[in-house]
C-alpha atoms as a PDB file:
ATOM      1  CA  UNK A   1     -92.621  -3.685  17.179  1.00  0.00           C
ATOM      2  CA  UNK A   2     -92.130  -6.511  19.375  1.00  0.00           C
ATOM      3  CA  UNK A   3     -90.672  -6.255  22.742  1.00  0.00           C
ATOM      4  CA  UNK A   4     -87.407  -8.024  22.997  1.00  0.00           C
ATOM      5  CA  UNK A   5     -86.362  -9.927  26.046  1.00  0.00           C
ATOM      6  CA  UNK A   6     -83.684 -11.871  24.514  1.00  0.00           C
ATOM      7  CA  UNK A   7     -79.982 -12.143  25.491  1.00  0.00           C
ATOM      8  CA  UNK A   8     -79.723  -8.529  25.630  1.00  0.00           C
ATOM      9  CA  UNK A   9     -81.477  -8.410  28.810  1.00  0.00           C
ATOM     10  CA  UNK A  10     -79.763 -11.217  30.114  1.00  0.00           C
ATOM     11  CA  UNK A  11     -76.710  -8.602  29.722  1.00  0.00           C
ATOM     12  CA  UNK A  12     -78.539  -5.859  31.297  1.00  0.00           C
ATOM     13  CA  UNK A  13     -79.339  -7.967  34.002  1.00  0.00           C
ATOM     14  CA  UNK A  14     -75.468  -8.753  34.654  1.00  0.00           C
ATOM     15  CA  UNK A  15     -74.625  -5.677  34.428  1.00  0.00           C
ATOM     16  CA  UNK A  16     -77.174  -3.543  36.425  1.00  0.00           C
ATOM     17  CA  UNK A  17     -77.812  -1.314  33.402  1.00  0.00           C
ATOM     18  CA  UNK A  18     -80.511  -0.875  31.002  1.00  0.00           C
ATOM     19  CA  UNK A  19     -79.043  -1.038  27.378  1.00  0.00           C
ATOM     20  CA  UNK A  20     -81.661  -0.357  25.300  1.00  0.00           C
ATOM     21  CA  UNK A  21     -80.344  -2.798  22.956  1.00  0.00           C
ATOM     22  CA  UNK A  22     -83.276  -4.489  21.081  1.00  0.00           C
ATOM     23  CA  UNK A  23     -86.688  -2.952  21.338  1.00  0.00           C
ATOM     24  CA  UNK A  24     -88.339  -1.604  24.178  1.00  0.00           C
ATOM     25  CA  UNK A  25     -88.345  -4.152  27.227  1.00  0.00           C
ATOM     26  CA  UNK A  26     -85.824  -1.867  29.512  1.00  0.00           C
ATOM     27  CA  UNK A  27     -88.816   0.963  29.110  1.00  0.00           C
ATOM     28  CA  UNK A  28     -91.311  -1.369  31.474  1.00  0.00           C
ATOM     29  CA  UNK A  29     -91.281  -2.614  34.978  1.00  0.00           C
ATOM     30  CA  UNK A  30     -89.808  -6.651  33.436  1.00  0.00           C
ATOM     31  CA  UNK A  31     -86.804  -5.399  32.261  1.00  0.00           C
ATOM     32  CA  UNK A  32     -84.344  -7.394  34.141  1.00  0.00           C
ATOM     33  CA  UNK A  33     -82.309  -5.034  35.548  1.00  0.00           C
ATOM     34  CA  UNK A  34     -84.943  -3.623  37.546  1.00  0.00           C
ATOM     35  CA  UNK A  35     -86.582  -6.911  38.641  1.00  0.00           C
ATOM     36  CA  UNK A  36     -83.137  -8.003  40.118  1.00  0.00           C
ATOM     37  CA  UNK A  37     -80.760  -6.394  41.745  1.00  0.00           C
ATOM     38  CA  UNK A  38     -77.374  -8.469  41.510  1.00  0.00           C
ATOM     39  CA  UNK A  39     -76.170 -10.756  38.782  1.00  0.00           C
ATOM     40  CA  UNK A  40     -77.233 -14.212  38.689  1.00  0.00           C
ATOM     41  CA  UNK A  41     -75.245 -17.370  40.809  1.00  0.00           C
ATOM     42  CA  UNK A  42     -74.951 -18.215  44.393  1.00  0.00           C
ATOM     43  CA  UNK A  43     -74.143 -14.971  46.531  1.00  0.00           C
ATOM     44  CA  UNK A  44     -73.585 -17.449  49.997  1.00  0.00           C
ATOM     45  CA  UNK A  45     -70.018 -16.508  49.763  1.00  0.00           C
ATOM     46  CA  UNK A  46     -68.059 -13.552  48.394  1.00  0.00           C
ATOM     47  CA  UNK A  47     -66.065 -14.104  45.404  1.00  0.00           C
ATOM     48  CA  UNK A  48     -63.513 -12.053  46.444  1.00  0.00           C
ATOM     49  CA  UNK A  49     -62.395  -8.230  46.138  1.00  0.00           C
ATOM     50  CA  UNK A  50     -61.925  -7.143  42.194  1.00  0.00           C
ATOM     51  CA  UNK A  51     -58.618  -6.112  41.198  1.00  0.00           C
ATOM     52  CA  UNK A  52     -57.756  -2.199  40.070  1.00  0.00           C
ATOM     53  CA  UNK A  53     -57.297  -3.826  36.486  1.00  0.00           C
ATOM     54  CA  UNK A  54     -60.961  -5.626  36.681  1.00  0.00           C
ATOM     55  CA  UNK A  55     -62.682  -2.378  37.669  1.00  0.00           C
ATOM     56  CA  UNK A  56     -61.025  -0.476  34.719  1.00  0.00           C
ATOM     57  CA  UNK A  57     -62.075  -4.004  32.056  1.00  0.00           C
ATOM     58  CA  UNK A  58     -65.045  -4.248  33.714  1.00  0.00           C
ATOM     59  CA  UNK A  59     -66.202  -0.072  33.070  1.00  0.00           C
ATOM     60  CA  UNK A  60     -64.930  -0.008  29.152  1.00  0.00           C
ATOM     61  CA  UNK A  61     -67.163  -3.104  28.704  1.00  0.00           C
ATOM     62  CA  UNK A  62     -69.974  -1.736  30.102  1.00  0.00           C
ATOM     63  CA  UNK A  63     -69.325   1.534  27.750  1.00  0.00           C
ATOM     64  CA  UNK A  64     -68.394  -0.463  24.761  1.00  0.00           C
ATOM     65  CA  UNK A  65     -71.675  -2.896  25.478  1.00  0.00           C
ATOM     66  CA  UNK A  66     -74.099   0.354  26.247  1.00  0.00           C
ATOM     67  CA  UNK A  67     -73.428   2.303  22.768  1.00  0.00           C
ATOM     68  CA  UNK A  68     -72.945  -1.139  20.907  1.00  0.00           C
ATOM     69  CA  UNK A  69     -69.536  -0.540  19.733  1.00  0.00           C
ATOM     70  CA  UNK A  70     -66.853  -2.972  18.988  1.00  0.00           C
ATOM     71  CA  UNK A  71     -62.933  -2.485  20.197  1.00  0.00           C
ATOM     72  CA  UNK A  72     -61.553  -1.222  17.085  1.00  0.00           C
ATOM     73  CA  UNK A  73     -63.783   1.203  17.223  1.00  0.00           C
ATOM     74  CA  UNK A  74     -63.822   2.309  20.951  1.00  0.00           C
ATOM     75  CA  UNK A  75     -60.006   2.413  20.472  1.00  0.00           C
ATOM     76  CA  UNK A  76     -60.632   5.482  17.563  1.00  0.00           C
ATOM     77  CA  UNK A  77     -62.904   7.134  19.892  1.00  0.00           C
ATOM     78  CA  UNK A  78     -60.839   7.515  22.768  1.00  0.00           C
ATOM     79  CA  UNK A  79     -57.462   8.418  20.088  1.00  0.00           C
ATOM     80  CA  UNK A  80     -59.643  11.398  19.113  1.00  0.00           C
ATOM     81  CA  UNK A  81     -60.903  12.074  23.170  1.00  0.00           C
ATOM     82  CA  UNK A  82     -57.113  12.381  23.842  1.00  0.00           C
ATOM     83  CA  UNK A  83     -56.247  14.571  21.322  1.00  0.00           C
ATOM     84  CA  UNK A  84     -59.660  16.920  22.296  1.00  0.00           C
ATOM     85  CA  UNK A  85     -59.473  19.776  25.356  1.00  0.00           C
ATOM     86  CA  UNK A  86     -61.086  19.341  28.528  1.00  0.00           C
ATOM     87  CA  UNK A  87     -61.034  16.058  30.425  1.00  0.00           C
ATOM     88  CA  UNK A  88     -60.686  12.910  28.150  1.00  0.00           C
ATOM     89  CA  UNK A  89     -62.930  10.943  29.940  1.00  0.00           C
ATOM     90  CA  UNK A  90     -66.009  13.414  29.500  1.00  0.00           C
ATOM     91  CA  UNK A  91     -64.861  14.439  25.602  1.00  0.00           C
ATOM     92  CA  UNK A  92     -64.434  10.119  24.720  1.00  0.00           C
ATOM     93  CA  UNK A  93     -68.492  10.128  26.202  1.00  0.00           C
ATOM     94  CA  UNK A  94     -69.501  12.959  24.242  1.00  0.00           C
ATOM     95  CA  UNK A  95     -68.496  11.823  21.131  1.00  0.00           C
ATOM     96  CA  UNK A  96     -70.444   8.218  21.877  1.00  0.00           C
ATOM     97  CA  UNK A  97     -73.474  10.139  22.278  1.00  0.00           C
ATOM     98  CA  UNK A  98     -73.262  12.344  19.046  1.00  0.00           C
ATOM     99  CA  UNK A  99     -73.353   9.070  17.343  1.00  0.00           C
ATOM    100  CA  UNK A 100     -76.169   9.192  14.832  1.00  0.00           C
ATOM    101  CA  UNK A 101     -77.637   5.877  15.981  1.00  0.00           C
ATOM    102  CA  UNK A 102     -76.991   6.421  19.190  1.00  0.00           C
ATOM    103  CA  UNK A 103     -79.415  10.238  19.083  1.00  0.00           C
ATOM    104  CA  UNK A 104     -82.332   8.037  17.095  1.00  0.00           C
ATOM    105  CA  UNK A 105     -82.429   5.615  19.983  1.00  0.00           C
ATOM    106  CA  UNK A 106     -82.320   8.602  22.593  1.00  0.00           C
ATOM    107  CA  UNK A 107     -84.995  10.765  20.816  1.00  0.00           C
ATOM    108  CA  UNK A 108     -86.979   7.888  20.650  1.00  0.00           C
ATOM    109  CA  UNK A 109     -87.233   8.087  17.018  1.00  0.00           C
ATOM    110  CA  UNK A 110     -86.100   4.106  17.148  1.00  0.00           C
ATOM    111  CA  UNK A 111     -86.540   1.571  19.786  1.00  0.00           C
ATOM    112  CA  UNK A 112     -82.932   0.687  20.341  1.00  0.00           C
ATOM    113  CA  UNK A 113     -79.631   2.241  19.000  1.00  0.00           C
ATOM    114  CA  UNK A 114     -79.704  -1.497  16.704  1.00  0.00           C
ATOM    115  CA  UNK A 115     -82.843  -0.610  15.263  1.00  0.00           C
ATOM    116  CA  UNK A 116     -81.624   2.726  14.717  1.00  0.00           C
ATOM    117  CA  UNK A 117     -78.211   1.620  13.246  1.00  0.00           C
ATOM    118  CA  UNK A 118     -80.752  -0.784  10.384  1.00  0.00           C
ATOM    119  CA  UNK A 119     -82.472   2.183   9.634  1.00  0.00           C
ATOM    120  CA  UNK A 120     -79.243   3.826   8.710  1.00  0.00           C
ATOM    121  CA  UNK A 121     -77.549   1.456   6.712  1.00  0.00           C
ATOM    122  CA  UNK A 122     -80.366   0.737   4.348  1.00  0.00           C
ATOM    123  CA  UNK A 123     -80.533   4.510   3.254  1.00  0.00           C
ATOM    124  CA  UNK A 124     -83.758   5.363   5.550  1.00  0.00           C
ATOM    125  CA  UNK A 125     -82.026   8.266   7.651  1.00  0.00           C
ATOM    126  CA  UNK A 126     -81.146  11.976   5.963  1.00  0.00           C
ATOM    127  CA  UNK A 127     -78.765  14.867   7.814  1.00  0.00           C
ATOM    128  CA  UNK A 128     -79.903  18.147   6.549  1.00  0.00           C
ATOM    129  CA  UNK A 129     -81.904  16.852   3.810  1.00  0.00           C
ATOM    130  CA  UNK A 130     -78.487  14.553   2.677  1.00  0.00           C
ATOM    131  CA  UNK A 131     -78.906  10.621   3.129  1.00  0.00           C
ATOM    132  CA  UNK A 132     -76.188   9.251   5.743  1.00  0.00           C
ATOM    133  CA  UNK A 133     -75.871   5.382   5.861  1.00  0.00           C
ATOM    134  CA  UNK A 134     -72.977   5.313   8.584  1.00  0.00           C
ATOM    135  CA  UNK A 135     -74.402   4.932  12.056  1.00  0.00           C
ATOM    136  CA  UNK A 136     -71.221   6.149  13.828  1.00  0.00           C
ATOM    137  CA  UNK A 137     -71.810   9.858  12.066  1.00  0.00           C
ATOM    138  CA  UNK A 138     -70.848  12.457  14.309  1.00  0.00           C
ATOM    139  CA  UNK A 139     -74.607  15.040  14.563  1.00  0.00           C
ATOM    140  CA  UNK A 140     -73.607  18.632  15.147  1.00  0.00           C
ATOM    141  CA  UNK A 141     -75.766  21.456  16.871  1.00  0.00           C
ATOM    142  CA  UNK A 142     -78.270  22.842  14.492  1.00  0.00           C
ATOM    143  CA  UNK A 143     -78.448  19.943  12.307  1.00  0.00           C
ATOM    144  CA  UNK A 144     -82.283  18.608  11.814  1.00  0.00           C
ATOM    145  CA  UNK A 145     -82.639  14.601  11.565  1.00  0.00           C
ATOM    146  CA  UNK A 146     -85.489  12.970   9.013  1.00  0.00           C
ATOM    147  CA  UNK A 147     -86.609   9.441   7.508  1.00  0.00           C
ATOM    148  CA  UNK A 148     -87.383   8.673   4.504  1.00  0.00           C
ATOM    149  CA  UNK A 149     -90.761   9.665   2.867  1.00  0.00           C
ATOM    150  CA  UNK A 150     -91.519   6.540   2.408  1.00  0.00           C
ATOM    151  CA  UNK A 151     -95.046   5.489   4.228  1.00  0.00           C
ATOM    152  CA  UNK A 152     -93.422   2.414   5.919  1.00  0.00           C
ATOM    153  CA  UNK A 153     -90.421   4.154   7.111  1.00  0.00           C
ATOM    154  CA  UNK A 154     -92.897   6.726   8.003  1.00  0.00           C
ATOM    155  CA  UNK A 155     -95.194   4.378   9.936  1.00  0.00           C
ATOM    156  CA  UNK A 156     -92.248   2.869  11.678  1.00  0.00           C
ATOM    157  CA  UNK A 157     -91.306   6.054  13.141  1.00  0.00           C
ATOM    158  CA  UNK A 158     -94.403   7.659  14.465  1.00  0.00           C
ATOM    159  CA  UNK A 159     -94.419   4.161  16.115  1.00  0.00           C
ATOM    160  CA  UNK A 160     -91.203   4.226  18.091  1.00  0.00           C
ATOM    161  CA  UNK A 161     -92.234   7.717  18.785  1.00  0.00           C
ATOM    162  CA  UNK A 162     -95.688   6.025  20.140  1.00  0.00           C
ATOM    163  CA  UNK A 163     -94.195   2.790  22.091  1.00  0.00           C
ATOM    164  CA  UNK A 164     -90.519   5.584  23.804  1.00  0.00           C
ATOM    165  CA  UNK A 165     -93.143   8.307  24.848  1.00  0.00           C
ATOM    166  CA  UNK A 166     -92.437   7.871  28.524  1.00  0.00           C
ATOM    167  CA  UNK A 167     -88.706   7.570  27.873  1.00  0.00           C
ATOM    168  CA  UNK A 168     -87.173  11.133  28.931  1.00  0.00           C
ATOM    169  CA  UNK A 169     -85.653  13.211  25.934  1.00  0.00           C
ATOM    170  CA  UNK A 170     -82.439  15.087  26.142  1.00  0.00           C
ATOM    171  CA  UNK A 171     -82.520  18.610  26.649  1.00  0.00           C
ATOM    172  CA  UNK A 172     -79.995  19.080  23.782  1.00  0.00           C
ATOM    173  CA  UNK A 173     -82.482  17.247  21.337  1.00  0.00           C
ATOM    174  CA  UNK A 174     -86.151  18.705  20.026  1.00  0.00           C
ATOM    175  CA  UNK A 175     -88.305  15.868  19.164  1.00  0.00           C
ATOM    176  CA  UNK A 176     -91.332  16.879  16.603  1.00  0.00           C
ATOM    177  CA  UNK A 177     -93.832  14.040  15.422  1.00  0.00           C
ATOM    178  CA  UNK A 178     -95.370  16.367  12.346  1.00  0.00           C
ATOM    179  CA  UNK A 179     -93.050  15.921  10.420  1.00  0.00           C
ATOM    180  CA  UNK A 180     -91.186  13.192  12.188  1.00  0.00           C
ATOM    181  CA  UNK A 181     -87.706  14.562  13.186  1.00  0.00           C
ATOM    182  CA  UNK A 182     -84.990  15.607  15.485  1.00  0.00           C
ATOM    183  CA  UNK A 183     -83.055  18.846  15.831  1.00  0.00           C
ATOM    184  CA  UNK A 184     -79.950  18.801  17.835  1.00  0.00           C
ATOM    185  CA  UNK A 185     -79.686  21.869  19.458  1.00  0.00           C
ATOM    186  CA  UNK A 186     -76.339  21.556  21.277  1.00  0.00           C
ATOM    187  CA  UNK A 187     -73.790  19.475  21.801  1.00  0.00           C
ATOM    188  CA  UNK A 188     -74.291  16.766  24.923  1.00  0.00           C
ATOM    189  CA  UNK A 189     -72.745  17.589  28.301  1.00  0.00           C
ATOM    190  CA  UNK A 190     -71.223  14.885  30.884  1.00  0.00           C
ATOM    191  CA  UNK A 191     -74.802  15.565  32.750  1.00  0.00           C
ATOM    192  CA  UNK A 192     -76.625  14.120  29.385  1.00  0.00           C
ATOM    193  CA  UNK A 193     -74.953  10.524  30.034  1.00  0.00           C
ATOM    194  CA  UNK A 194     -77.660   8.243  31.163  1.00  0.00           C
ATOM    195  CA  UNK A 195     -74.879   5.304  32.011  1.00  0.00           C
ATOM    196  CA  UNK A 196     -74.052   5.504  35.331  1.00  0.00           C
ATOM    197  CA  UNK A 197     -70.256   4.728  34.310  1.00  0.00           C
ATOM    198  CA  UNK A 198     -66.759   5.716  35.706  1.00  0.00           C
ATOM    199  CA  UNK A 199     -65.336   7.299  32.877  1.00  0.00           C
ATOM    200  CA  UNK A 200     -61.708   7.922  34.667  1.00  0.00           C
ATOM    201  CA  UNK A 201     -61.407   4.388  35.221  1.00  0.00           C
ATOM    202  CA  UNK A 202     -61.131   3.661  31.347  1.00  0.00           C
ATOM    203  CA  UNK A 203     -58.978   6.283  30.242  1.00  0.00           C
ATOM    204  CA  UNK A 204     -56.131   4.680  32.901  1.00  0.00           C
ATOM    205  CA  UNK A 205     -57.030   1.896  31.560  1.00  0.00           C
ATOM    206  CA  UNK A 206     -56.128   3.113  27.810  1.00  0.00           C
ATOM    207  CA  UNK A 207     -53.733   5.380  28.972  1.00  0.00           C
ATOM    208  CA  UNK A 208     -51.595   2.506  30.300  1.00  0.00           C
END
């Protein structure tokens, strides 16, 4: 599995974050948003103090960009955030990281939540034994995560498993390599975000 330092990390590098977007590069020392601190230009003279408006824009992008999600579809997420208990803001990040792709990636059972979501959609991925092609399905605690039997789907897992071994695991996730799967043993917590993100900035944003 190649590394990838394509556009992606020109994103990452923008935006101070590692995605995680196409392979591995944000797991070594090159990744650009550890190499450089600021985005790219001439930083001689200040381009002036961001509005209330462009902090809000500026966090769901980063959110949106992060889990690989499109607007349509960020919109849904925070709908069902708001209608959830507790603070919107944690419940709408919650629900991103229950996404099935999104718990591949994390576990390290794929590269990158895209890799992940390819995996899903071609029938590769089963919930409890039952095939799920539909990388925005919601995992719930005690549910176990498996590939396909298949030896290539096999190989490609042990792998990812191989090049993310460095890359921390959530504590609500077990990882096992024999056989090659993933039990969710609770659901996620604010504290299991990795993005360092504002979450009350977007939800006035969407509130509005």
């Amino acid at each position: 599995m190649a590394r990838y330092t394509g556009p992606s990390c020109r994103i990452c590098r923008r935006e101070g974050i590692k995605l995680f977007l196409k392979g591995t590069g944000c797991d070594t020392p090159k990744c650009a948003a550890s190499r450089r601190e600021r985005p790219p230009g001439d930083h001689r003279f200040s381009r002036g103090k961001r509005s209330a408006y462009g902090l809000q824009l500026r966090e769901k992008q980063r959110l949106k960009r992060f889990y690989g999600i499109l607007e349509r579809q960020f919109r849904h997420y925070f709908d069902m955030a708001s209608r959830a208990k507790g603070n919107t803001g944690e419940a709408l990040l919650v629900l991103l990281e229950r996404r099935l792709d999104n718990v591949l990636s994390r576990s390290g059972l794929t590269a990158s939540r895209f890799h992940g979501r390819q995996l899903i959609t071609h029938g590769n991925v089963y919930v409890d034994n039952k095939r799920v092609d539909v990388p925005s399905f919601l995992v719930s605690p005690n549910q176990v995560i498996t590939f396909s039997s298949k030896e290539k789907i096999q190989k490609i897992a042990h792998e990812s498993l191989e090049l993310t071994k460095n890359r921390p695991i959530p504590v609500w996730m077990e990882v096992s390599d024999e056989p090659v799967q993933v039990k969710v043993l609770a659901l996620p917590t604010r504290e299991d975000v990795s993005l360092p993100i504002q979450e009350q900035l977007i939800v006035e944003l969407l509130s509005k």
